[in-house]
C-alpha atoms as a PDB file:
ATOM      1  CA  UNK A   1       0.000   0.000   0.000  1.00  0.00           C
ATOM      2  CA  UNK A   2       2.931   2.539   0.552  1.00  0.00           C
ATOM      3  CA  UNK A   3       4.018   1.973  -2.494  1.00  0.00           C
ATOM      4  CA  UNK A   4       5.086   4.630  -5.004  1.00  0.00           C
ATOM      5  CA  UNK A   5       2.406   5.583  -7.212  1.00  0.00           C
ATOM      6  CA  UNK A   6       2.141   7.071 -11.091  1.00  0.00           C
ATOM      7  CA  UNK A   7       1.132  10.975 -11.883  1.00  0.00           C
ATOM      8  CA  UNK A   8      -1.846   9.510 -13.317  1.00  0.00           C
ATOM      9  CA  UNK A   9      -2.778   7.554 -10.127  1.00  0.00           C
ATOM     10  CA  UNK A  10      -1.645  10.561  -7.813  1.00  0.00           C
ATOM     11  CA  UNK A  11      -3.821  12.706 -10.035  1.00  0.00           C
ATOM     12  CA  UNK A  12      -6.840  10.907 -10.000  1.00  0.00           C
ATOM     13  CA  UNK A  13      -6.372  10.209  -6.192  1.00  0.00           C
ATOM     14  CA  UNK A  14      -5.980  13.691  -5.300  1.00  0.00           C
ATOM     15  CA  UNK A  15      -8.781  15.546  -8.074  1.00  0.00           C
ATOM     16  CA  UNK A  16      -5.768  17.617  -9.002  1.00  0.00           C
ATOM     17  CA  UNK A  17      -4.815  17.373 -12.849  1.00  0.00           C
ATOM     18  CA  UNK A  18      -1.463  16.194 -13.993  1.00  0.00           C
ATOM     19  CA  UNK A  19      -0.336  19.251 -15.539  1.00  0.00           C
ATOM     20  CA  UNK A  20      -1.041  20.905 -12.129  1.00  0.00           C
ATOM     21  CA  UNK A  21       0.788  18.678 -10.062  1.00  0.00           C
ATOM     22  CA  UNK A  22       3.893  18.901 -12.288  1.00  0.00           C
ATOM     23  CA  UNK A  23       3.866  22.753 -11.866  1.00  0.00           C
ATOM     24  CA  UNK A  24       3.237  22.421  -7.998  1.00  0.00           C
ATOM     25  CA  UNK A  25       6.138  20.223  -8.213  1.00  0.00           C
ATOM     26  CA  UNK A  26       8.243  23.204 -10.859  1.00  0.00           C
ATOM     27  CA  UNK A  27       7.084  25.862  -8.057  1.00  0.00           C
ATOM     28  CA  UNK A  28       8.503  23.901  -5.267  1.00  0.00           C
ATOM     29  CA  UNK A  29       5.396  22.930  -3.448  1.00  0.00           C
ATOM     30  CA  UNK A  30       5.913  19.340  -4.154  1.00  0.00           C
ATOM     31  CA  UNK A  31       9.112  17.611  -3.484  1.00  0.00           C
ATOM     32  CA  UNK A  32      10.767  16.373  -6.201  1.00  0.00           C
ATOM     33  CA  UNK A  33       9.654  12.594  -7.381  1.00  0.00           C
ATOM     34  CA  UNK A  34      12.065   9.942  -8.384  1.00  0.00           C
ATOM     35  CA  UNK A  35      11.537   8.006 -11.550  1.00  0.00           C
ATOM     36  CA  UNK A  36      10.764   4.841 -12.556  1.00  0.00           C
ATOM     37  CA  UNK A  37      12.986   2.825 -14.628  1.00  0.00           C
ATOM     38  CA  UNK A  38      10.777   3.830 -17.745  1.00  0.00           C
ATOM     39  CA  UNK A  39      11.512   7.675 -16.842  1.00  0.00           C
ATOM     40  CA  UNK A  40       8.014   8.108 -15.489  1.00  0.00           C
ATOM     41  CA  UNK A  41       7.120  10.478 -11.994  1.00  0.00           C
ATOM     42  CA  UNK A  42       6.587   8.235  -9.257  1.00  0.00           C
ATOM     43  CA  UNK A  43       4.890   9.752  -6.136  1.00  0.00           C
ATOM     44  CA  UNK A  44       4.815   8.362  -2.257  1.00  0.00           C
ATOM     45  CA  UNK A  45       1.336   8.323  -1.060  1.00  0.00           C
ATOM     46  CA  UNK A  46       2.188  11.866   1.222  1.00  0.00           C
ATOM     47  CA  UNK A  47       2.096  13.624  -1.983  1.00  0.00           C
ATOM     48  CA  UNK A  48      -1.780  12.508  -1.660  1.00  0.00           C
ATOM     49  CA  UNK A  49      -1.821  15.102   1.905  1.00  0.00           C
ATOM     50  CA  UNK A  50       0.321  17.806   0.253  1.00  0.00           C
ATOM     51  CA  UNK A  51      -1.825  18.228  -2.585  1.00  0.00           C
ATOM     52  CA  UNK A  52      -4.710  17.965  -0.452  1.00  0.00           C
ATOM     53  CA  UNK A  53      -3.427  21.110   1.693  1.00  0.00           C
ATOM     54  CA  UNK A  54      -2.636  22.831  -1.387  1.00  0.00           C
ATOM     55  CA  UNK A  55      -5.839  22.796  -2.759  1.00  0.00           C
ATOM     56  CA  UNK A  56      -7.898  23.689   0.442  1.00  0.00           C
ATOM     57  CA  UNK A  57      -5.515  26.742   1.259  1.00  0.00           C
ATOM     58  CA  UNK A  58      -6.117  28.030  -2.198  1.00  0.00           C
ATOM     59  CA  UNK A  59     -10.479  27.130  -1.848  1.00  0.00           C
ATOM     60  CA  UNK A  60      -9.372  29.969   1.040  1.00  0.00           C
ATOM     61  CA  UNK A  61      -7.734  32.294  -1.138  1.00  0.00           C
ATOM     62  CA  UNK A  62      -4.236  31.174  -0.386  1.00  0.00           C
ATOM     63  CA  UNK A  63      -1.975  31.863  -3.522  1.00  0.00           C
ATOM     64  CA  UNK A  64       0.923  30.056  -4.981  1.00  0.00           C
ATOM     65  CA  UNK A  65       3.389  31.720  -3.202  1.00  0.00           C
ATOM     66  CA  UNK A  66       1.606  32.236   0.673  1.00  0.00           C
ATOM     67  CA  UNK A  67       1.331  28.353   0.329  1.00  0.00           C
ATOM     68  CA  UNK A  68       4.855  27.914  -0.413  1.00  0.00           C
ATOM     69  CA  UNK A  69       5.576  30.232   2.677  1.00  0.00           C
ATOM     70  CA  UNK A  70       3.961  28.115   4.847  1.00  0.00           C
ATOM     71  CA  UNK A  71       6.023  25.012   3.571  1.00  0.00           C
ATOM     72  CA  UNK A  72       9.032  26.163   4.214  1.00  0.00           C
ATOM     73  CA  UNK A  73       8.070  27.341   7.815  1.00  0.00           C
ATOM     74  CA  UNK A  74       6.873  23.806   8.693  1.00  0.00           C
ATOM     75  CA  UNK A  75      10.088  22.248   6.979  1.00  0.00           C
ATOM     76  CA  UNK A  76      12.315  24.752   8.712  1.00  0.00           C
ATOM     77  CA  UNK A  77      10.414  22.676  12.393  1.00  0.00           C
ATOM     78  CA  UNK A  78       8.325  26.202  13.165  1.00  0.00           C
ATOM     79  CA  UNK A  79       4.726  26.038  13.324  1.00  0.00           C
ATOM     80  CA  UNK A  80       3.315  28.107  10.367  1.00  0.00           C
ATOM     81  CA  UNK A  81      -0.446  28.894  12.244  1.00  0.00           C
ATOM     82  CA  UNK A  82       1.078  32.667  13.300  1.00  0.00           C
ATOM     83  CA  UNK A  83       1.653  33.346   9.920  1.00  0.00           C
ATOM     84  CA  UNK A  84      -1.277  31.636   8.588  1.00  0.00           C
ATOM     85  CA  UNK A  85      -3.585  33.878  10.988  1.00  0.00           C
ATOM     86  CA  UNK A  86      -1.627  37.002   9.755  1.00  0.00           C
ATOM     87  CA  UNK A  87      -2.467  36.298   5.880  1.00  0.00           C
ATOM     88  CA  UNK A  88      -6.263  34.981   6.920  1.00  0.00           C
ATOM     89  CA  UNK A  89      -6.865  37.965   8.817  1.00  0.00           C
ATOM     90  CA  UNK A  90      -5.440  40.223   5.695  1.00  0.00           C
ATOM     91  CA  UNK A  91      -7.219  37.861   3.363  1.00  0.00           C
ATOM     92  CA  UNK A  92     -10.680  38.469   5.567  1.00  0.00           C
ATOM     93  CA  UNK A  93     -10.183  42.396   5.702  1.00  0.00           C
ATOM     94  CA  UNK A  94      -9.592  42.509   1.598  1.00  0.00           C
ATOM     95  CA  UNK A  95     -12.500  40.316   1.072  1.00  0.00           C
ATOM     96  CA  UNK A  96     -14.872  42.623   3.068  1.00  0.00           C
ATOM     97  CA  UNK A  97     -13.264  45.550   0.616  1.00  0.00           C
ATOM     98  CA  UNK A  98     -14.614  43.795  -1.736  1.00  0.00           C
ATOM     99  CA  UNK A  99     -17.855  42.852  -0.646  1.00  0.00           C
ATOM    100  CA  UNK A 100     -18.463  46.629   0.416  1.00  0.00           C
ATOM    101  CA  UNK A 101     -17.429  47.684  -3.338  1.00  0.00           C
ATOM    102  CA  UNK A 102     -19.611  45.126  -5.109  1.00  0.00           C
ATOM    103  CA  UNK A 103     -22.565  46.342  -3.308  1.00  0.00           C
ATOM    104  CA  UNK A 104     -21.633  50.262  -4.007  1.00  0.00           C
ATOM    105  CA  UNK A 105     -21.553  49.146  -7.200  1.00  0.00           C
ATOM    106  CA  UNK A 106     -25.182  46.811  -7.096  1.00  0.00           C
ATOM    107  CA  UNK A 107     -26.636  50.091  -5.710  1.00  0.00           C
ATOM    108  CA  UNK A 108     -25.165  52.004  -8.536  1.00  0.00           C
ATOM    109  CA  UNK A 109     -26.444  49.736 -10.971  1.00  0.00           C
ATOM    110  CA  UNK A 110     -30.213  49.375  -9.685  1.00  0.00           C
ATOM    111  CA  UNK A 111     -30.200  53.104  -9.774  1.00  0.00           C
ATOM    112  CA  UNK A 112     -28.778  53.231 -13.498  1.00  0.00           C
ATOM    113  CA  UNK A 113     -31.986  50.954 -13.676  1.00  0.00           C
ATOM    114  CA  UNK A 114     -33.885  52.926 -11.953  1.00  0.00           C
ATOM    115  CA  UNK A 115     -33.510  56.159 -13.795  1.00  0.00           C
ATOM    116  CA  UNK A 116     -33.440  54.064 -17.480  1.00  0.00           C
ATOM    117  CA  UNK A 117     -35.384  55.844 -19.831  1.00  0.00           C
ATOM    118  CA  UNK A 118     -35.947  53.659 -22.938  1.00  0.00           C
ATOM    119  CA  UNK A 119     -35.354  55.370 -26.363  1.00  0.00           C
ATOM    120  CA  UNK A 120     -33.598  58.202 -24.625  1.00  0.00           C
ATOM    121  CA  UNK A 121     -30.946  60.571 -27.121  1.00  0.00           C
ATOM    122  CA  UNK A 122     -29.431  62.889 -25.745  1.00  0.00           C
ATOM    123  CA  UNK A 123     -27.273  66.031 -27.115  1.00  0.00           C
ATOM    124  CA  UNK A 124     -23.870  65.494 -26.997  1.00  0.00           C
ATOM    125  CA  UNK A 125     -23.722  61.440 -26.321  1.00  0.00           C
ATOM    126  CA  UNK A 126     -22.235  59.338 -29.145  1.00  0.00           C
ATOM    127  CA  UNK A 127     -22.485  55.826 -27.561  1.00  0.00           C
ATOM    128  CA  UNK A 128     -24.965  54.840 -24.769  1.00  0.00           C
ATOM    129  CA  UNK A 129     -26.324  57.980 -22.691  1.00  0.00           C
ATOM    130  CA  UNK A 130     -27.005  56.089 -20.078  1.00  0.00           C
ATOM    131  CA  UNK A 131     -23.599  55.349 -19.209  1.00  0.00           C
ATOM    132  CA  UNK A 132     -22.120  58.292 -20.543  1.00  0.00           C
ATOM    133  CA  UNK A 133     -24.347  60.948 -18.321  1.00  0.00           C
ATOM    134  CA  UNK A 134     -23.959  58.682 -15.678  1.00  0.00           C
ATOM    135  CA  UNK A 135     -22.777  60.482 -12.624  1.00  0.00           C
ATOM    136  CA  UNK A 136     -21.430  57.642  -9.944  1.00  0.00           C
ATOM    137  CA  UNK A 137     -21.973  58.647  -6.187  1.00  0.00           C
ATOM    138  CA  UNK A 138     -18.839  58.861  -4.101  1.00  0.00           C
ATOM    139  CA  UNK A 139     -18.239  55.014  -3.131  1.00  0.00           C
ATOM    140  CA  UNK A 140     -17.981  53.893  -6.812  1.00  0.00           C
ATOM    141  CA  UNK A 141     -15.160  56.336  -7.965  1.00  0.00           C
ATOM    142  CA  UNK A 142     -12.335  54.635  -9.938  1.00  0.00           C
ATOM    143  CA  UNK A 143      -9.682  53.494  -7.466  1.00  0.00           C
ATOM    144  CA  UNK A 144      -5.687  52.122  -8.497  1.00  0.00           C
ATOM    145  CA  UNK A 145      -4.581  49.300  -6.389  1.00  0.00           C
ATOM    146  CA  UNK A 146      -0.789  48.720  -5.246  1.00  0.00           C
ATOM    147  CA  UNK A 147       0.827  45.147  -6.140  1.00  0.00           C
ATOM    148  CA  UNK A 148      -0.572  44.317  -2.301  1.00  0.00           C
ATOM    149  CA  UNK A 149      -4.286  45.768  -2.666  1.00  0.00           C
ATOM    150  CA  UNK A 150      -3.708  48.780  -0.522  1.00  0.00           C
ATOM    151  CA  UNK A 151      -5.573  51.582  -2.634  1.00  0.00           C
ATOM    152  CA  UNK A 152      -4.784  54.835  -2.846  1.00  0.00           C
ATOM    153  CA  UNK A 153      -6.412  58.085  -4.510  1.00  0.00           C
ATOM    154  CA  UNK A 154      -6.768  57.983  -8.375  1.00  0.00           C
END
């Protein structure tokens, strides 16, 4: 049963595709296999766990990188939870950013709904008037967003 198993087998065992678990292994998230005689990727059965962590830190947002982060904390012998609070917590606080702007921007939709006016033309509009005399309330101005998703005047 602790036998080595194939990609394929690994794959189909995990719900992870083979292409992805060859990059997790590129990226360093996996460790590196050995091969079979016939040159194939041969996996122990922990791969099974690894993958499975992958995939539920990134079902919480988790990317590529974090993940790796946390890898090399637990192989380094320090327990990772600290930092995995820190990016939850960060993760949580950018997600309710988000949440608040989609429903500034629900509310600013229903009332471009609200105030539709079918046929309208108006002087001095070349594509769609309702967009272009559109006047968005304060919460839905046009924001740029650092590399980290801090925000900052336009």
């Amino acid at each position: 049963m602790n036998e080595p198993w194939f990609i394929g087998e690994i794959a189909k065992r995990s719900g992870c595709s083979t292409h992805a678990i060859r990059f997790y292994e590129k990226q360093g998230l996996l460790d590196r296999t050995h091969r079979s005689p016939s040159g194939y990727r041969m996996y122990e059965p922990q791969a099974l766990d690894r993958l499975a962590f992958i995939r539920k830190a990134q079902r919480l947002g988790f990317n590529l990188e974090e993940i790796r982060d946390v890898f090399v904390l637990s192989q380094r012998g320090e327990r990772p939870c600290v930092h995995v609070h820190k990016l939850a917590s960060q993760k949580l606080a950018e997600l309710d950013q988000t949440i608040r702007e989609s429903l500034a921007m629900k509310r600013e939709l229903q009332r471009l709904l609200r105030d539709w006016r079918p046929g309208s033309r108006r002087q001095g509009t070349s594509i769609c008037p309702h967009i272009e005399t559109f006047v968005p309330t304060q919460a839905l101005q046009p924001q740029r967003r650092h590399k980290k998703g801090r925000k900052h005047d336009a």
